[in-house]
Structures are given as C-alpha cells and as structure tokens.
N, C-alpha and C. Protein backbone atom coordinates (compact mmCIF):
# COMPACT_ATOMS: atom_id res chain seq x y z
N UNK A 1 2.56 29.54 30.78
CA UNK A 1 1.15 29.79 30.93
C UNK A 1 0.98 30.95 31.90
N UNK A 2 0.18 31.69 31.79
CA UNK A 2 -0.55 32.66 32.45
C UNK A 2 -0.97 32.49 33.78
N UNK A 3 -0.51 33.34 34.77
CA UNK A 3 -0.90 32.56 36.54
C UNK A 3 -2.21 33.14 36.48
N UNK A 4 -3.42 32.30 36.51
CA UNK A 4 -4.62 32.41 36.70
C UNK A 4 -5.46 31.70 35.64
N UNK A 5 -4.42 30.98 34.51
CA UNK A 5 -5.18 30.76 33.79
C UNK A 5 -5.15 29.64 33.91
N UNK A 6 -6.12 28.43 33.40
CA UNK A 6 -5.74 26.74 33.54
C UNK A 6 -6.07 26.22 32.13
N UNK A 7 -5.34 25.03 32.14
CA UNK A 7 -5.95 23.97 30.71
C UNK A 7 -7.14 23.52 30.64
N UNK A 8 -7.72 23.63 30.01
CA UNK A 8 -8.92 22.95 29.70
C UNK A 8 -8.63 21.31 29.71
N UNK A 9 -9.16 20.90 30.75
CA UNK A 9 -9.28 19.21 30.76
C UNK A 9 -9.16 18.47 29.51
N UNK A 10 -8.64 17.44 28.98
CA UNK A 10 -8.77 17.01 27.79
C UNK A 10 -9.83 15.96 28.38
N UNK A 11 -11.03 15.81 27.25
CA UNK A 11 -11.99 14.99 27.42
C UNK A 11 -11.93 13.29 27.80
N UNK A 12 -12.75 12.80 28.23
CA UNK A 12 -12.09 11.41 28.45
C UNK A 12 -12.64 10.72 27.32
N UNK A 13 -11.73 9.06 27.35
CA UNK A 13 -11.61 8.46 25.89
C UNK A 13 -13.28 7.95 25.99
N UNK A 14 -14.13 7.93 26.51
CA UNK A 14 -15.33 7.56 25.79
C UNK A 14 -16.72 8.85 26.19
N UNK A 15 -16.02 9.82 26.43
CA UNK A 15 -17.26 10.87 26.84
C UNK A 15 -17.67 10.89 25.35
N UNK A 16 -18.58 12.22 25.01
CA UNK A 16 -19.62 12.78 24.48
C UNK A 16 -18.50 12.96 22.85
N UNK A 17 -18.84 12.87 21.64
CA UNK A 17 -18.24 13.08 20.37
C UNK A 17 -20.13 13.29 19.59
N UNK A 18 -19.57 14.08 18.37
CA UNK A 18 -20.31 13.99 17.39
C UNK A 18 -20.87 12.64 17.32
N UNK A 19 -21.78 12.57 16.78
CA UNK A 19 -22.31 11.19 15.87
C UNK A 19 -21.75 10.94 14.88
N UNK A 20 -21.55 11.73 14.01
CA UNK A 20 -21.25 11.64 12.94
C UNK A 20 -19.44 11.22 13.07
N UNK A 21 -18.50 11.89 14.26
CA UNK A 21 -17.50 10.94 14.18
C UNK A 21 -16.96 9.69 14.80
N UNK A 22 -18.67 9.29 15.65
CA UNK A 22 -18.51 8.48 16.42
C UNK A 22 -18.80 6.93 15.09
N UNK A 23 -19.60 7.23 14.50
CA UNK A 23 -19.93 6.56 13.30
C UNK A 23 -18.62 6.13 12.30
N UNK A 24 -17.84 7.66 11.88
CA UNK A 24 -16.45 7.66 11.55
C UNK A 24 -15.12 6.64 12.20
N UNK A 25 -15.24 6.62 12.87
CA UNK A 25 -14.34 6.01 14.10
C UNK A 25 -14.49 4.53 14.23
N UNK A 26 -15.80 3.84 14.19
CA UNK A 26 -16.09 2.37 14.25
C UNK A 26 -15.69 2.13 12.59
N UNK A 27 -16.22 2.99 11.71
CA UNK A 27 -16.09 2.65 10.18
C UNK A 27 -14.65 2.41 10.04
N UNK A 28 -14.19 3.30 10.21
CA UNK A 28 -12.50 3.44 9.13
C UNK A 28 -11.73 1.85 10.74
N UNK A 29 -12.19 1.64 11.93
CA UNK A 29 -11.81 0.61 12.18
C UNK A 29 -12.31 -1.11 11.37
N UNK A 30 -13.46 -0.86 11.06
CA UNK A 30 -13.69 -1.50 10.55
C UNK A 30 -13.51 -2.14 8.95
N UNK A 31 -13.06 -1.30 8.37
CA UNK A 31 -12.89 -0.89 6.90
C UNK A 31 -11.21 -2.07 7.08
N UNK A 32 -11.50 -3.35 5.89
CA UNK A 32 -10.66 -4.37 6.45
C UNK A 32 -8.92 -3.76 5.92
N UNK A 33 -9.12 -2.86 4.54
CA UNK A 33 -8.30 -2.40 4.54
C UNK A 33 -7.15 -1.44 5.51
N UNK A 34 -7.59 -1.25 6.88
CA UNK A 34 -7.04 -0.50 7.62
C UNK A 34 -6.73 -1.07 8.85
N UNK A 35 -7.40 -1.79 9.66
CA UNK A 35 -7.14 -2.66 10.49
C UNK A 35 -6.74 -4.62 9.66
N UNK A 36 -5.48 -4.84 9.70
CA UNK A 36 -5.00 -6.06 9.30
C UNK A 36 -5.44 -7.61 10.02
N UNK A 37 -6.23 -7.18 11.11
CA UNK A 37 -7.00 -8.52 12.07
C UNK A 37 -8.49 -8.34 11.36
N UNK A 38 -8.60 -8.19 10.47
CA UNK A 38 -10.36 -7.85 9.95
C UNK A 38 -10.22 -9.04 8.78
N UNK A 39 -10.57 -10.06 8.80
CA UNK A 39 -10.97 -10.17 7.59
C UNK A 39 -12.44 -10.34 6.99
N UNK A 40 -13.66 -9.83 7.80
CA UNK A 40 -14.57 -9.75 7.36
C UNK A 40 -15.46 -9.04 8.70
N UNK A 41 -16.35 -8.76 8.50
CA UNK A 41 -17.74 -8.46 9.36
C UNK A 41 -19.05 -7.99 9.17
N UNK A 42 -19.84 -8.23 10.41
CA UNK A 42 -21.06 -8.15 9.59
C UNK A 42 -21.81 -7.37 10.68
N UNK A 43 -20.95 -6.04 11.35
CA UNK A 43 -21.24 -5.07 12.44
C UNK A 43 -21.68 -4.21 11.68
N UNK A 44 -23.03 -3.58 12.70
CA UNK A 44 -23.82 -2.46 11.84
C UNK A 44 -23.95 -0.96 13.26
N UNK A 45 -24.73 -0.03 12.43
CA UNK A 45 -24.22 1.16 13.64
C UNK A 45 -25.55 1.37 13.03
N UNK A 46 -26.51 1.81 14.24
CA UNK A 46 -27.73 1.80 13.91
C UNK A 46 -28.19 3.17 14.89
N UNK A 47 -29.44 3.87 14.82
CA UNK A 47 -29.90 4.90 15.87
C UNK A 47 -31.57 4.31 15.58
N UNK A 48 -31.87 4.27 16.76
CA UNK A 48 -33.76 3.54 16.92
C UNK A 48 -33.83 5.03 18.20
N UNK A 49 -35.25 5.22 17.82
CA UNK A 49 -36.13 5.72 18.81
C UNK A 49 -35.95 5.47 19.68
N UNK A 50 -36.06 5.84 20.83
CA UNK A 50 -36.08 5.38 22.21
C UNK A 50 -36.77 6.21 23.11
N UNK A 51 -37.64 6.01 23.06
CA UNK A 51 -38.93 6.92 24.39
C UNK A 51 -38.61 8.15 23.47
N UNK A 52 -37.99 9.46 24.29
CA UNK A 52 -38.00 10.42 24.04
C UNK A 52 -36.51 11.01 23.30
N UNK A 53 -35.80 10.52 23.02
CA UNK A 53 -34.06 10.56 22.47
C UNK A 53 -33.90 9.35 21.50
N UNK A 54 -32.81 9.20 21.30
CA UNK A 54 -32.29 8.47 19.62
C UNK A 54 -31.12 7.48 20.92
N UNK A 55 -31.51 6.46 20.49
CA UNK A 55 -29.94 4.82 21.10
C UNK A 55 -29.42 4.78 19.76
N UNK A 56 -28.13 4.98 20.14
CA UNK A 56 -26.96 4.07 19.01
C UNK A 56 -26.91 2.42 19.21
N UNK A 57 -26.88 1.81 18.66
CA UNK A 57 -26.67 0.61 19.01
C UNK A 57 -25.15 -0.18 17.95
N UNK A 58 -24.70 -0.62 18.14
CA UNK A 58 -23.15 -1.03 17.73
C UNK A 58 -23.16 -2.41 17.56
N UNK A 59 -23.53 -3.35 16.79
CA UNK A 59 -23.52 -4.79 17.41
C UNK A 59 -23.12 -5.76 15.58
N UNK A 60 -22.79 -6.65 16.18
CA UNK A 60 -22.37 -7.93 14.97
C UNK A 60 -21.15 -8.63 15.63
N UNK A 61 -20.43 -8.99 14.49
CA UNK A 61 -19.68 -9.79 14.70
C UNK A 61 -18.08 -9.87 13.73
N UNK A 62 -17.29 -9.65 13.75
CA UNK A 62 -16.06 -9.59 13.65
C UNK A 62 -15.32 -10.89 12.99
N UNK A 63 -14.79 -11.66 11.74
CA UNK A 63 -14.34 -12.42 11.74
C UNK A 63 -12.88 -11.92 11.53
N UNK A 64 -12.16 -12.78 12.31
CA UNK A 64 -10.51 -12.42 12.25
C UNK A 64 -9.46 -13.58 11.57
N UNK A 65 -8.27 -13.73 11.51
CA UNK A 65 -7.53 -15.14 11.19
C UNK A 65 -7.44 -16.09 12.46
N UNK A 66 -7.37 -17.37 12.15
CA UNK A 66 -6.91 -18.33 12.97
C UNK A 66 -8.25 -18.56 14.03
N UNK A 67 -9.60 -18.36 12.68
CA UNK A 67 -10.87 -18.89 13.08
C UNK A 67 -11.36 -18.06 14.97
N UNK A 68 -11.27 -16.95 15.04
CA UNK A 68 -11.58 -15.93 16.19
C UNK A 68 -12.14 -15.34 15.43
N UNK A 69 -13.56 -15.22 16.21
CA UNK A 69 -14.72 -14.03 15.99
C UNK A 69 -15.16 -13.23 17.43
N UNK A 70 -15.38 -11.91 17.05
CA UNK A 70 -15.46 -10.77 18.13
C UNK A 70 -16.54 -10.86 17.77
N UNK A 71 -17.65 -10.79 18.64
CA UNK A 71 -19.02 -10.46 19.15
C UNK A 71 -18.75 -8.86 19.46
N UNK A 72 -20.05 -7.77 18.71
CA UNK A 72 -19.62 -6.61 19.84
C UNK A 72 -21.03 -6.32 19.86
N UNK A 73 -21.26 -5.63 21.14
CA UNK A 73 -22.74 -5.14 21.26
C UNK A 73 -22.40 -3.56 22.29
N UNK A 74 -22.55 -3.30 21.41
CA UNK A 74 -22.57 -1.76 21.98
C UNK A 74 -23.86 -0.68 22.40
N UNK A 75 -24.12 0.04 22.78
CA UNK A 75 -25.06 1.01 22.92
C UNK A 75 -24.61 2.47 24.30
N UNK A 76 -24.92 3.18 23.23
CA UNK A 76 -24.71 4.74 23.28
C UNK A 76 -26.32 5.57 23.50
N UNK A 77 -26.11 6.49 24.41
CA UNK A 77 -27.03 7.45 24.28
C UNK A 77 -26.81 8.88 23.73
N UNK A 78 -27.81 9.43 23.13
CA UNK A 78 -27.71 10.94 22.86
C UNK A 78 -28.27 11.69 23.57
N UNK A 79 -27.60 13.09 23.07
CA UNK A 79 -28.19 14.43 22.95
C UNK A 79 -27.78 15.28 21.45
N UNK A 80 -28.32 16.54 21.83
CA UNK A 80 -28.56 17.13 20.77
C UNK A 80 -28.10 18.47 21.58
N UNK A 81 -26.59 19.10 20.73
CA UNK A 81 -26.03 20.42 21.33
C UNK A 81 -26.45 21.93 20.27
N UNK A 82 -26.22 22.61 21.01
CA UNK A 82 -26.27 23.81 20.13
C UNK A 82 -28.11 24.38 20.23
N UNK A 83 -27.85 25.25 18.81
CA UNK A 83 -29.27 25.65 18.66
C UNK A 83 -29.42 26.11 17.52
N UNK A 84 -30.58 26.31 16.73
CA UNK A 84 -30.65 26.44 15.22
C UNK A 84 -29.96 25.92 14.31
N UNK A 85 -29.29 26.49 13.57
CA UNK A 85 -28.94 25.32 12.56
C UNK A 85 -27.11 24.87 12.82
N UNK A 86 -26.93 25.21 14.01
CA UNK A 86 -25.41 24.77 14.79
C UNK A 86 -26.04 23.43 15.56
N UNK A 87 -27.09 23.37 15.52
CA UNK A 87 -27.38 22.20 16.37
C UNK A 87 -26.73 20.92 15.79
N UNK A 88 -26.25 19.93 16.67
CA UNK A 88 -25.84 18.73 16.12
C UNK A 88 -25.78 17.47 17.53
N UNK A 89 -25.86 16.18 16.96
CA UNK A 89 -25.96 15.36 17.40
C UNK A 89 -25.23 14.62 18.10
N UNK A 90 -24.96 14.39 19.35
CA UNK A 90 -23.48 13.70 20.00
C UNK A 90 -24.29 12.37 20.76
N UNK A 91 -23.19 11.84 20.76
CA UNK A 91 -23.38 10.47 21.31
C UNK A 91 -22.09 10.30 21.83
N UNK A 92 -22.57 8.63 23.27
CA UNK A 92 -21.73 8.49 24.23
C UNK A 92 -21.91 6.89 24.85
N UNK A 93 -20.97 6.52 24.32
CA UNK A 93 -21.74 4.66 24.82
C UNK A 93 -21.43 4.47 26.07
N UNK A 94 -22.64 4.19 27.06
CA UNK A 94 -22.54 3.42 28.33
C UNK A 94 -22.99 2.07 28.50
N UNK A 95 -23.05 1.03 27.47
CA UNK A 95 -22.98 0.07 27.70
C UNK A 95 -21.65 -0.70 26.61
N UNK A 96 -20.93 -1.71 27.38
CA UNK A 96 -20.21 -2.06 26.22
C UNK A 96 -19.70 -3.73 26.26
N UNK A 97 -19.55 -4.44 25.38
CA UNK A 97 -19.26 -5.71 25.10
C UNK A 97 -18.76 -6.28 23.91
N UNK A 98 -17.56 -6.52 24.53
CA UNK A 98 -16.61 -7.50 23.48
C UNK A 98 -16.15 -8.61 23.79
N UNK A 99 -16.56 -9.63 23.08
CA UNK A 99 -16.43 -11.01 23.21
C UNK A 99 -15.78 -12.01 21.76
N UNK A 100 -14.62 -12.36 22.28
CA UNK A 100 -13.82 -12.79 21.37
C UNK A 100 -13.63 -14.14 21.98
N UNK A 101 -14.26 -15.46 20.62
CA UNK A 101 -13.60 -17.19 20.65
C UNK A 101 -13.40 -17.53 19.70
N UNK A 102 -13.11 -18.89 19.57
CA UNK A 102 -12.45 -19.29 18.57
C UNK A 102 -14.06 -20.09 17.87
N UNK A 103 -14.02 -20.07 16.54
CA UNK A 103 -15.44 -20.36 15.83
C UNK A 103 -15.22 -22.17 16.71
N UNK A 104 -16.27 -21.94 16.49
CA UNK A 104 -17.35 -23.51 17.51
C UNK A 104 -16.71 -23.68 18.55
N UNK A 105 -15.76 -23.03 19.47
CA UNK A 105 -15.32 -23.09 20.74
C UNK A 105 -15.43 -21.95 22.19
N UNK A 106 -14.84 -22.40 22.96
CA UNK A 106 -15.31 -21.18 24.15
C UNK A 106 -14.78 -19.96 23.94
N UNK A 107 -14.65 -19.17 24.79
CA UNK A 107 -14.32 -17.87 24.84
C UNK A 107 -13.02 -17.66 24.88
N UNK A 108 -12.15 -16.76 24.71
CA UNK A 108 -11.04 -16.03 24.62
C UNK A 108 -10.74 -15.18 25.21
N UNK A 109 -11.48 -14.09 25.42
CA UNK A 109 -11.77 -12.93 25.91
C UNK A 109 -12.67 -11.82 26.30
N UNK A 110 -13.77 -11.27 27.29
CA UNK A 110 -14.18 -10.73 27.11
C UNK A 110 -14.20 -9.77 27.61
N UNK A 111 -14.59 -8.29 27.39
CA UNK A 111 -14.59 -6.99 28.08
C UNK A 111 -16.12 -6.23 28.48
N UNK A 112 -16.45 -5.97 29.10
CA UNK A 112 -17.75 -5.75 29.45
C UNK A 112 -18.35 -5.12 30.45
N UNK A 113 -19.22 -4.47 30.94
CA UNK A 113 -20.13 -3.87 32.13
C UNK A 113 -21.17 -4.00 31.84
N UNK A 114 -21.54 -5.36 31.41
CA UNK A 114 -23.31 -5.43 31.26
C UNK A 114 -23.89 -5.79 32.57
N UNK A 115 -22.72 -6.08 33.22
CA UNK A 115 -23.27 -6.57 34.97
C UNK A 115 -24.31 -5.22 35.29
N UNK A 116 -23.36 -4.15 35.32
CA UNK A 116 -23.60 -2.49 35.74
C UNK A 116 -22.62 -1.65 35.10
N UNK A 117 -23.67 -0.39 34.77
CA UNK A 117 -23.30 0.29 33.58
C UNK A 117 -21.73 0.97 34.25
N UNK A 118 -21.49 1.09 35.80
CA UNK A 118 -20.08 1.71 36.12
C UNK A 118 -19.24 0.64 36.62
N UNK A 119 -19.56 -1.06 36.09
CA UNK A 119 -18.43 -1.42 36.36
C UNK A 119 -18.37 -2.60 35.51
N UNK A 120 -16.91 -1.95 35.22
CA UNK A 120 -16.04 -2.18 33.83
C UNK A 120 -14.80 -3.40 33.93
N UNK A 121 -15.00 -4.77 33.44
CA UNK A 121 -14.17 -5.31 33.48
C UNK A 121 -13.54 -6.14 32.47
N UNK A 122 -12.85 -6.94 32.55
CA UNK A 122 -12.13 -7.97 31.79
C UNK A 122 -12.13 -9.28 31.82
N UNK A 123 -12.73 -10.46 30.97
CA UNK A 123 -11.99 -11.68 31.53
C UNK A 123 -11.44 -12.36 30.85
N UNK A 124 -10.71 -12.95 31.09
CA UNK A 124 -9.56 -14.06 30.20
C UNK A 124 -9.55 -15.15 30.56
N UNK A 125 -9.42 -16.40 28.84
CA UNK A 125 -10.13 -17.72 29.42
C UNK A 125 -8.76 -18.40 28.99
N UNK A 126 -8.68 -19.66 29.59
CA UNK A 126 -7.63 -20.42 29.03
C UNK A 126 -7.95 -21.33 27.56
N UNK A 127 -6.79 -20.63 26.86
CA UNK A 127 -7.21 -21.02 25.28
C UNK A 127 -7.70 -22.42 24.87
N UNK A 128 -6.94 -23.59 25.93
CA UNK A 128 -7.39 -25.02 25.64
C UNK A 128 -8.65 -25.51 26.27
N UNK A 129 -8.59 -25.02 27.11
CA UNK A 129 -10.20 -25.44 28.32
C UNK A 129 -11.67 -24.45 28.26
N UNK A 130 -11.10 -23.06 27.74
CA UNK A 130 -12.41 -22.04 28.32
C UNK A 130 -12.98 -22.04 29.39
N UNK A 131 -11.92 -22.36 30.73
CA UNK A 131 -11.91 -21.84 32.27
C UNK A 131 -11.39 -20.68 32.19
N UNK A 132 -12.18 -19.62 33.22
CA UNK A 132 -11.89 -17.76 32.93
C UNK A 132 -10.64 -18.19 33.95
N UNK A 133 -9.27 -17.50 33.39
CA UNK A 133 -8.65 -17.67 33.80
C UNK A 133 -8.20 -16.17 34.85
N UNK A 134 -8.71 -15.37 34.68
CA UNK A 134 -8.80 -13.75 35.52
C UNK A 134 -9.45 -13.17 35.00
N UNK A 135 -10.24 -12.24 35.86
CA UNK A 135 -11.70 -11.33 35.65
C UNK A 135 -10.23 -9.91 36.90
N UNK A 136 -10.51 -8.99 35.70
CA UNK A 136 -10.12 -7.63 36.27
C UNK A 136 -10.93 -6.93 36.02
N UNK A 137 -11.41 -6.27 37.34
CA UNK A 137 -11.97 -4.32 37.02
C UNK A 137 -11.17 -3.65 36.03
N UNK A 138 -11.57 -2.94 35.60
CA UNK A 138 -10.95 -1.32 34.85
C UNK A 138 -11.71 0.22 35.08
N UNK A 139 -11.23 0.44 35.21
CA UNK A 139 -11.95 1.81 35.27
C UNK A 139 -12.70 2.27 33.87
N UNK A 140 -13.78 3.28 33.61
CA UNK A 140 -14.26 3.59 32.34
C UNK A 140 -12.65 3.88 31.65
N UNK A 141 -12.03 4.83 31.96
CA UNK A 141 -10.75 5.49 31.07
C UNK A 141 -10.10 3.94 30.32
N UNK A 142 -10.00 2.48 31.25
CA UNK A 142 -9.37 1.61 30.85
C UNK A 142 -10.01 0.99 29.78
N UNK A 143 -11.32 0.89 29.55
CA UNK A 143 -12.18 0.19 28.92
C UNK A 143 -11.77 0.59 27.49
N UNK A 144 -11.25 -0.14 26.59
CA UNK A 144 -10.64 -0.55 25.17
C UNK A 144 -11.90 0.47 24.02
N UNK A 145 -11.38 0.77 23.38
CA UNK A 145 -11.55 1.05 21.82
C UNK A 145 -11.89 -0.06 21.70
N UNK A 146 -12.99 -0.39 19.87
CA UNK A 146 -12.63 -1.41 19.04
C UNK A 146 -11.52 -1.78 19.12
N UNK A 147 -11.06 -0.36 18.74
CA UNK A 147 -9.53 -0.91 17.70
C UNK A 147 -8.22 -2.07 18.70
N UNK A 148 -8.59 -1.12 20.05
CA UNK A 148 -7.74 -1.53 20.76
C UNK A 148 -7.73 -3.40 21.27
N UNK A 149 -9.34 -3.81 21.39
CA UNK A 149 -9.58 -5.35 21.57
C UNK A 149 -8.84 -5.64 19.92
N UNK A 150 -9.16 -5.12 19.14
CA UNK A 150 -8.67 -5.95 17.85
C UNK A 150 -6.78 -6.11 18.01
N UNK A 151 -6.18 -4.98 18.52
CA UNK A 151 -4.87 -4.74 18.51
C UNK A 151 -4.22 -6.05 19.75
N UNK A 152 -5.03 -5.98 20.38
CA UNK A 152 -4.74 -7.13 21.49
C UNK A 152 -4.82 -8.88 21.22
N UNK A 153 -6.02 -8.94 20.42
CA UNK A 153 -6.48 -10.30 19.89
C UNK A 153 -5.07 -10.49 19.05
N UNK A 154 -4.78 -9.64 18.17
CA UNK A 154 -3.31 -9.62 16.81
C UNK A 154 -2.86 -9.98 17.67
N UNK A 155 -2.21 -9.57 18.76
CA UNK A 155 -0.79 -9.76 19.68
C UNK A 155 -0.73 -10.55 20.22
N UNK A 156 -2.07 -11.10 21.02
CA UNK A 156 -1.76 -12.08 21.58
C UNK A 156 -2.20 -13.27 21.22
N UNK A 157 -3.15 -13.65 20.19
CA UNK A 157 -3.91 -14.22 19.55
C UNK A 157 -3.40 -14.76 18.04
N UNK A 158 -3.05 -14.03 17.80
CA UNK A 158 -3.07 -13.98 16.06
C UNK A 158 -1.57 -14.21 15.48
C-alpha cells in the first residue's frame, strides 16, 4: 500500500445496506430451501409511515424441528441516499429480538436490546426448568444475524 494512503473501514455487520438487500438477506434466509432449521414461517418484512421517514419492521415467527419456534421482532430505520434518479433507499435495524422455545413451553433463548436501543444482550434458559441460566452483554458487532440465531438453535438445539 501507498504511505499516505489508508483502507477504507469495512462497514459494520448491522450499519446502513440498501433496502432492497436488506429485504434480500432476511428472504433467501428464510426461503426453507436454504436454511435446513426452517421448516416453516410466517415472518413478514414490512415499511409503515412513520412521522416523517419509512420503519422496517421484521416480525413473526419461525417454526423449526423438535417443536422450537423463533419469535423475531425487528425494526429498522431509514434514509434515503443520493439524488435524482441515483437516489435509493437504505435501512438499518436498531431494535432487535429473538426469542426461541419449545411450542407450549418456556424459553430457550433469547437475544435482544429492547431494554435500550445500545445495549445488546443474550439469555439462556435451562432446557428442563426455563430458569435464565446466563444473561451476557454483547456489543452491537456481537449481536447475531437471523441466520446466525438459526445456526446456533441447529447446533445446539436441534
């Protein structure tokens, strides 16, 4: 590299994306053919008005094997980049929640900052009782993908 010149930061895993591949990204996870812990759902990706800007909202429910369903409730805010007809739509979720139990029983797992939008944690319940068995912080960077709660439920779950 060039002395004076630097890398451009690589973006972090939940900043600012298109809409259109933020939409992409929940789909093809969701699409049961591609993720093997899917066997059904009934999650929708929605944009409502909101005062003066457009909310994403992310929410349903996940059925998996061995009777575990993921709750997710998501929500993203926009903007709108560019100008004239380069203009386009990005979105960026700051709220997030995933909640995984076993159908008619307690919890499993959940991931979340609905406490407060900058703090991001984890908790884990004991599979026979549904006593939280540890609540960890994460930092935003730690805070899971879909894909990634689904990849975890398989492994350790499934």
């Amino acid at each position: 590299m060039d002395a004076g010149r630097s890398r451009a930061k690589a973006p972090g895993k939940h900043e600012w994306n298109s809409y259109e591949n933020y939409c992409i990204a929940h789909e093809s996870v969701l699409d049961t053919h591609r993720h093997p812990f899917i066997n059904s759902h009934s999650v929708q990706i929605r944009l409502y008005d909101f005062f003066d800007s457009l909310l994403v909202v992310v929410w349903g429910e996940i059925e998996c094997p061995n009777g575990i369903i993921l709750t997710i409730e998501k929500y993203a805010e926009t903007r709108v980049v560019g100008s004239g007809r380069r203009q386009r739509l990005q979105a960026r979720t700051f709220s997030f929640r995933y909640n995984a139990h076993k159908k008619g029983r307690h919890p499993l797992l959940r991931y979340d900052n609905s406490h407060a939008d900058d703090e991001y944690h984890v908790h884990y319940y004991d599979d026979a009782t549904g006593i939280e068995t540890e609540k960890r912080p994460l930092t935003r960077e730690e805070m899971p993908h879909l894909s990634e709660v689904l990849d975890e439920l398989q492994r350790d779950l499934g």
